[in-house]
Protein backbone atom coordinates (compact mmCIF):
# COMPACT_ATOMS: atom_id res chain seq x y z
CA UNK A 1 0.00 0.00 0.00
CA UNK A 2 3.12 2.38 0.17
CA UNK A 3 3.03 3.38 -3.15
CA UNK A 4 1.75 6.66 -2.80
CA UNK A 5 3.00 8.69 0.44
CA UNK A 6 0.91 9.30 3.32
CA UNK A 7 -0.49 12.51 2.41
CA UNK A 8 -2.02 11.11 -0.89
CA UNK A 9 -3.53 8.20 0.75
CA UNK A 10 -5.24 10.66 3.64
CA UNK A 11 -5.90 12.56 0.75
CA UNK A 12 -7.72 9.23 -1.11
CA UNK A 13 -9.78 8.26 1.90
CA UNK A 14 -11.15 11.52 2.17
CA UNK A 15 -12.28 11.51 -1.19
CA UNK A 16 -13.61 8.32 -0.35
CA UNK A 17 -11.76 6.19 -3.14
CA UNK A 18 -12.97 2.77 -3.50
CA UNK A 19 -9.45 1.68 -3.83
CA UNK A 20 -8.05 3.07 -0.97
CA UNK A 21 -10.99 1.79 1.24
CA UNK A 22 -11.32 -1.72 0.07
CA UNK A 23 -7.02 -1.69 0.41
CA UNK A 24 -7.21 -0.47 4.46
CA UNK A 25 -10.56 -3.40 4.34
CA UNK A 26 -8.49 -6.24 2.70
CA UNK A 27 -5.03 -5.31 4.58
CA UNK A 28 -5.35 -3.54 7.50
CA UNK A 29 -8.81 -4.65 8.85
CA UNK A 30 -7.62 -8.25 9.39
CA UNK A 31 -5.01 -7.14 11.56
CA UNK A 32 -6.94 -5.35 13.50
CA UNK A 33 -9.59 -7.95 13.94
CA UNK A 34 -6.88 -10.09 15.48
CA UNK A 35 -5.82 -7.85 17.97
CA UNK A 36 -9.41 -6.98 19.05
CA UNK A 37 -10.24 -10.68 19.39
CA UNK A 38 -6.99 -11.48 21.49
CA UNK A 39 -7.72 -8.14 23.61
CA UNK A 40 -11.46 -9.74 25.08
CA UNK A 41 -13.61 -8.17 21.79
CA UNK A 42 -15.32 -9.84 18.65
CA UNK A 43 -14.65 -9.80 14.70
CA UNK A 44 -17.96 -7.26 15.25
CA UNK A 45 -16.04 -4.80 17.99
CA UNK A 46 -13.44 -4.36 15.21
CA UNK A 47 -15.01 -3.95 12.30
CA UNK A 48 -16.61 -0.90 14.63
CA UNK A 49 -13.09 0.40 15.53
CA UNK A 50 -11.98 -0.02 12.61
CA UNK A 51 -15.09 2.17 11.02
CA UNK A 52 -14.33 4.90 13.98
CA UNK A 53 -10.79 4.94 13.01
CA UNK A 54 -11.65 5.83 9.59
CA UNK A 55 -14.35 8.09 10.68
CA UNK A 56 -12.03 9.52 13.62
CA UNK A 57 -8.80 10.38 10.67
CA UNK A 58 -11.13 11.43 7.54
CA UNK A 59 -12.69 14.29 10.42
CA UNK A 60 -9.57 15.13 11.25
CA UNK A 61 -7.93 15.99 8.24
CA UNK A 62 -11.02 17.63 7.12
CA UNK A 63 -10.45 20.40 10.36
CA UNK A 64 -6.58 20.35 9.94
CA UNK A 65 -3.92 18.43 8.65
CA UNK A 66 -2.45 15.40 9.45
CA UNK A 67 1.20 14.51 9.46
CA UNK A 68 2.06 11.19 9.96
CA UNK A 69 5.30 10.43 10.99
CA UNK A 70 5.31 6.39 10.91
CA UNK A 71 3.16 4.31 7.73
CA UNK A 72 -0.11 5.01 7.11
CA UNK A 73 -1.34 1.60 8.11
CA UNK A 74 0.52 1.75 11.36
CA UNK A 75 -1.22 4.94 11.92
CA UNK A 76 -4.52 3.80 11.54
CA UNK A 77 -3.97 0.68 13.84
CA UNK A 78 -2.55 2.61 16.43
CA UNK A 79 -5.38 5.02 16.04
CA UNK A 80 -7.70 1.47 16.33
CA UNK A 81 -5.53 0.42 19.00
CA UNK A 82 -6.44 3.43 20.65
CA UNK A 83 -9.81 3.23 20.52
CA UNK A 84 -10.31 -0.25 21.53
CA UNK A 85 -8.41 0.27 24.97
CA UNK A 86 -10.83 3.27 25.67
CA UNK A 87 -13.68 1.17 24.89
CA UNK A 88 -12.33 -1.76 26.94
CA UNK A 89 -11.58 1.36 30.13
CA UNK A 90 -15.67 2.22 29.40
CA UNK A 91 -16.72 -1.29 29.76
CA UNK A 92 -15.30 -2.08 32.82
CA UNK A 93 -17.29 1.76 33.93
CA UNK A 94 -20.72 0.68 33.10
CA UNK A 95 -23.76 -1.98 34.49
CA UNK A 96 -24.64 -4.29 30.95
CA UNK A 97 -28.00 -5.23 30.74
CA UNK A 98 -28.20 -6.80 27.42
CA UNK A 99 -32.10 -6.37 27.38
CA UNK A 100 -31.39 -2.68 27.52
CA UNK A 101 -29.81 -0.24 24.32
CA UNK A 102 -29.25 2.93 24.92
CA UNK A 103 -28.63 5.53 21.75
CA UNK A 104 -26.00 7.82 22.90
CA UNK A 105 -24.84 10.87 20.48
CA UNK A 106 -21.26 9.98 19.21
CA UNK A 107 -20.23 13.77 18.33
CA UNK A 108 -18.64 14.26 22.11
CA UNK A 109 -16.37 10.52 21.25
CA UNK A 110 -15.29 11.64 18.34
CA UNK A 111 -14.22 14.90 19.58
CA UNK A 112 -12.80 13.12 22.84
CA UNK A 113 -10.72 10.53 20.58
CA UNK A 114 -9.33 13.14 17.57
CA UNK A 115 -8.33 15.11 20.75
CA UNK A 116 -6.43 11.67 22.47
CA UNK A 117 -5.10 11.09 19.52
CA UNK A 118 -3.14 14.22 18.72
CA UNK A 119 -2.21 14.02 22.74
CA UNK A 120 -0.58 10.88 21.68
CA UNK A 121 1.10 11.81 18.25
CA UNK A 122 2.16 14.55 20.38
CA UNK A 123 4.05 12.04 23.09
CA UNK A 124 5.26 9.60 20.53
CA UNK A 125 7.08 12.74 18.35
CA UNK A 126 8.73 13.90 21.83
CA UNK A 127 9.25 10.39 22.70
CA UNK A 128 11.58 9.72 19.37
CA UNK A 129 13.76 12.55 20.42
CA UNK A 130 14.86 11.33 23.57
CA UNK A 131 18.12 9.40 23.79
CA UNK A 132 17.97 5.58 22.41
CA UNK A 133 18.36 4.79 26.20
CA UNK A 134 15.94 7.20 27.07
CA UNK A 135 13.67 5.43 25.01
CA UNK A 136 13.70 1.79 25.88
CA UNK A 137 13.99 2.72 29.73
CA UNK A 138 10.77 4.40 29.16
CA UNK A 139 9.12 1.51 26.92
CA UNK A 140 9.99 -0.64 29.81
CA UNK A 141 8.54 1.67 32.38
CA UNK A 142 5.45 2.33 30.62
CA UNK A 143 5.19 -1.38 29.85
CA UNK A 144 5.09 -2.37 34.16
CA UNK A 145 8.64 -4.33 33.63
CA UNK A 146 9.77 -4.45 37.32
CA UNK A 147 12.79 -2.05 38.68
CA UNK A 148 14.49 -4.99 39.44
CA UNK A 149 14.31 -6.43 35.79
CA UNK A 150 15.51 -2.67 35.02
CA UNK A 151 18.35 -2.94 36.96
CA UNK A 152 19.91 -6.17 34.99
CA UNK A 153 18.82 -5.14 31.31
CA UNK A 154 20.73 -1.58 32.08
CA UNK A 155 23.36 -2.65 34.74
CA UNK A 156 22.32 -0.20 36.46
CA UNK A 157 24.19 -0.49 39.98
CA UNK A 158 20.69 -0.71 42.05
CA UNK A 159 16.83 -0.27 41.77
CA UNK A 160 17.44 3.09 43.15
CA UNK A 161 19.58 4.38 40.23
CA UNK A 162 17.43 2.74 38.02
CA UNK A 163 14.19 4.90 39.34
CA UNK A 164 16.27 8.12 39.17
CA UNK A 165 17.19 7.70 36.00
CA UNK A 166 13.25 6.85 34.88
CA UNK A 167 12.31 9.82 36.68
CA UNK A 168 15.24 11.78 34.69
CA UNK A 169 13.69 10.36 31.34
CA UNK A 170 10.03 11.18 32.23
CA UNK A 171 10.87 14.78 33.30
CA UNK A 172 12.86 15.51 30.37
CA UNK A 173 9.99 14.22 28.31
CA UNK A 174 7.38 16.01 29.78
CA UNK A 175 9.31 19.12 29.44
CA UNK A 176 9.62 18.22 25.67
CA UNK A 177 6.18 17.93 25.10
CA UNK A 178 5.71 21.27 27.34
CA UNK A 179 7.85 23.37 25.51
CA UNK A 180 5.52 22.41 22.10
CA UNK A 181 2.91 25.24 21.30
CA UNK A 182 0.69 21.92 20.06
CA UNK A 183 0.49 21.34 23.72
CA UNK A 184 -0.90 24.48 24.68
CA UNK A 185 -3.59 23.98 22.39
CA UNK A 186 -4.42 20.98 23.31
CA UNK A 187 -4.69 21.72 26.96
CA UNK A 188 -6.11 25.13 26.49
């Protein structure tokens, strides 16, 4: 699908080309049917994500641009990916009675989500200019791997180093993403 570059192919789906669409149905929808299914959803929860994704990136470039920074098809699944962990956080929130549907407007989601998700493109662009150490020490951090585990992948002397230096890596992050008139706006 990486023929064309990323702003053609947000360009397509806006447009709503059949080609584009049934490429990101035949490609990219599979994948993301897996990961929903292995993450406690259905092919059905998917194919909805998936949908909102779509939905969530052709509003978005219609109000401003988009720059994507990794492939278009990444995007969009981490955009799904996204999505699906919010939905699983709302689950776990509310009473199901499957007798009972409720219609709830969408409009305040969407908004919610675009919002999340330049919040996140946000993080991950600050994230890639951190050191290479930086970096993984965070991925393990944000991924719950024990200090102590820390420690021995970084020979770091002890579990105390090792949380100074997280809290080094965090604060130098944050700072990035601070200093980045995006962040204003999105706070504001």
């Amino acid at each position: 699908m990486q023929l064309v570059s990323n702003d053609a192919q947000i360009e397509l789906l806006v447009n709503g080309d059949p080609l584009i669409l049934k490429l990101l149905y035949t490609k990219l929808l599979p994948r993301v049917i897996v990961y929903i299914k292995r993450n406690n959803g259905t092919a059905q929860d998917a194919e909805e994500i998936f949908q909102n994704a779509l939905f969530q990136l052709i509003t978005r470039a219609k109000v401003n641009s988009v720059q994507i920074k990794s492939s278009f098809e990444g995007y969009i699944f981490t955009i799904c990916k996204n999505l699906w962990l919010k939905e699983l956080n709302n689950r776990k929130k509310e009473v199901r009675n499957e007798g009972v549907f409720e219609l709830k407007a969408n409009e305040n989601d969407t908004i919610t989500s675009i919002l999340e998700q330049e919040k996140w493109d946000l993080f991950e662009e600050k994230l890639k200019l951190l050191t290479d150490n930086c970096r993984a020490l965070l991925k393990d951090f944000f991924n719950k791997v024990s200090y102590k585990t820390i420690v021995a992948k970084f020979k770091y002397s002890c579990e105390n180093v090792a949380f100074q230096r997280v809290f080094k890596c965090k604060k130098k992050l944050a700072d990035l993403i601070k200093a980045d008139s995006k962040y204003r706006n999105l706070v504001s």
